[in-house]
Protein backbone atom coordinates (compact mmCIF):
# COMPACT_ATOMS: atom_id res chain seq x y z
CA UNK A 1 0.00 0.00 0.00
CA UNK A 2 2.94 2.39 0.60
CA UNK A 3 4.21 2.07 -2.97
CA UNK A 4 0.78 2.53 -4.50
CA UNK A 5 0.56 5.75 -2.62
CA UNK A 6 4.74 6.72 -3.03
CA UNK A 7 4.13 6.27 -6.77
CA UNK A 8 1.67 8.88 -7.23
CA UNK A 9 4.47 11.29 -5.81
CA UNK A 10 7.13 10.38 -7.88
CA UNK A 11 5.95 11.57 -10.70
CA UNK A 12 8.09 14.75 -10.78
CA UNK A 13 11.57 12.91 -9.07
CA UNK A 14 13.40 10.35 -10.64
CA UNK A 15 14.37 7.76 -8.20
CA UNK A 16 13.01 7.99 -4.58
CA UNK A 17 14.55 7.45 -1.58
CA UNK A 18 12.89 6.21 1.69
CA UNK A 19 15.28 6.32 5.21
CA UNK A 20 14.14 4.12 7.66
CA UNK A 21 15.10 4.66 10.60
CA UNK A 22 15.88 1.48 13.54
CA UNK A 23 16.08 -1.21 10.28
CA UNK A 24 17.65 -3.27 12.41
CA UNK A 25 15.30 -3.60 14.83
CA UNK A 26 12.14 -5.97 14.82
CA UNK A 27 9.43 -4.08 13.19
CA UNK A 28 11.95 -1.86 11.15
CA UNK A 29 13.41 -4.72 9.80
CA UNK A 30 10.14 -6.15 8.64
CA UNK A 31 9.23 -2.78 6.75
CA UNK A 32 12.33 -2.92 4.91
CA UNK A 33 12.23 -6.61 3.73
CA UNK A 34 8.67 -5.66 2.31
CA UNK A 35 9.89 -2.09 0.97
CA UNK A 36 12.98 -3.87 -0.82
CA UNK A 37 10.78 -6.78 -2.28
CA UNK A 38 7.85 -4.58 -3.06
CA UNK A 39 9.16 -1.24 -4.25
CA UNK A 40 12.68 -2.64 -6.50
CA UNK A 41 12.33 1.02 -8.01
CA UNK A 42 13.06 2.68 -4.69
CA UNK A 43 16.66 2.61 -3.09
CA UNK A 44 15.91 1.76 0.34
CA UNK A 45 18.34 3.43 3.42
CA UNK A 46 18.92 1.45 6.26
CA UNK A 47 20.09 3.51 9.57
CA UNK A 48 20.41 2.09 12.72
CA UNK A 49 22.53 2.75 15.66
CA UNK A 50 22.26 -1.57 16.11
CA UNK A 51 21.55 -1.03 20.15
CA UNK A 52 20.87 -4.09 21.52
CA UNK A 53 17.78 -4.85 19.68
CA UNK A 54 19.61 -4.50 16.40
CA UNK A 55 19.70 -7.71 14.42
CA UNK A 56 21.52 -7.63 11.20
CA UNK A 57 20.70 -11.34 10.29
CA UNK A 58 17.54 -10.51 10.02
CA UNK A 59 18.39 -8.86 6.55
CA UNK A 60 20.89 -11.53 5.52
CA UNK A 61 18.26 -12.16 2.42
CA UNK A 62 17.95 -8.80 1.28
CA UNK A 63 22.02 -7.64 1.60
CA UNK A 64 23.03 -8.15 -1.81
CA UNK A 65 19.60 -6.25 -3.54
CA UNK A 66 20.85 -3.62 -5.29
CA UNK A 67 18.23 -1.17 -3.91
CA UNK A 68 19.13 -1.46 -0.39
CA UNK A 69 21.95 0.40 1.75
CA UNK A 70 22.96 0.22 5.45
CA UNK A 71 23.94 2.98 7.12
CA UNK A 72 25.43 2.31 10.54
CA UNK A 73 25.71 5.14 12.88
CA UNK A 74 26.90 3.80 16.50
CA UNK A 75 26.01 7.58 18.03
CA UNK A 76 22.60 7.41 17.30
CA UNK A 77 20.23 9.94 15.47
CA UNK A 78 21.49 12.83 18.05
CA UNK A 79 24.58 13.01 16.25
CA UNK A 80 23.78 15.87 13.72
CA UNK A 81 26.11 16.08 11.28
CA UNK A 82 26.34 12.10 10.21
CA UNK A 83 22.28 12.77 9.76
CA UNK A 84 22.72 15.92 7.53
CA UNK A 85 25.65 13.73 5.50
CA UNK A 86 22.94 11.00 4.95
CA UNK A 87 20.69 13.28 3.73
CA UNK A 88 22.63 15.78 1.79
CA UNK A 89 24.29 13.04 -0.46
CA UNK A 90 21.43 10.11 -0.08
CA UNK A 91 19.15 12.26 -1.38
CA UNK A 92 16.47 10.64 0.88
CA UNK A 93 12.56 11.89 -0.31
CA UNK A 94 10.65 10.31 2.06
């Protein structure tokens, strides 16, 4: 249902980009198995501090798909300028 919606707004923008933030974590890593399988026009952004409810293996099957990145940042979202670097050259829409 997200991509039906997303696709109406990417009319205008070539590629989109969707951040998720926590991808490690149980329900975050759920959303991006389905956004990676469902949505193979979207690159998919992976950023997770991996906390101790960060588990990677749970995207073992979606690592090599071309549409997916992992961003680790061990300082967590506070850290400013790492989130304004993923933005700035990720390009992230949504």
């Amino acid at each position: 249902m997200i991509c039906v919606f997303e696709a109406t707004l990417s009319l205008s923008i070539e590629r989109m980009t969707i951040l998720v933030t926590g991808g490690a974590g149980f329900i975050g890593s759920h959303l991006i198995w389905r956004l990676v399988k469902s949505c193979p026009d979207y690159t998919i952004i992976n950023l997770d501090a991996l906390t101790y409810t960060a588990d990677m293996s749970r995207l073992d099957d979606i690592n090599s798909v071309p549409n997916y990145m992992v961003t680790v940042n061990p300082d967590g979202l506070c850290y400013c300028n790492f989130f304004n670097y993923v933005f700035y050259f990720s390009k992230v829409n949504l």
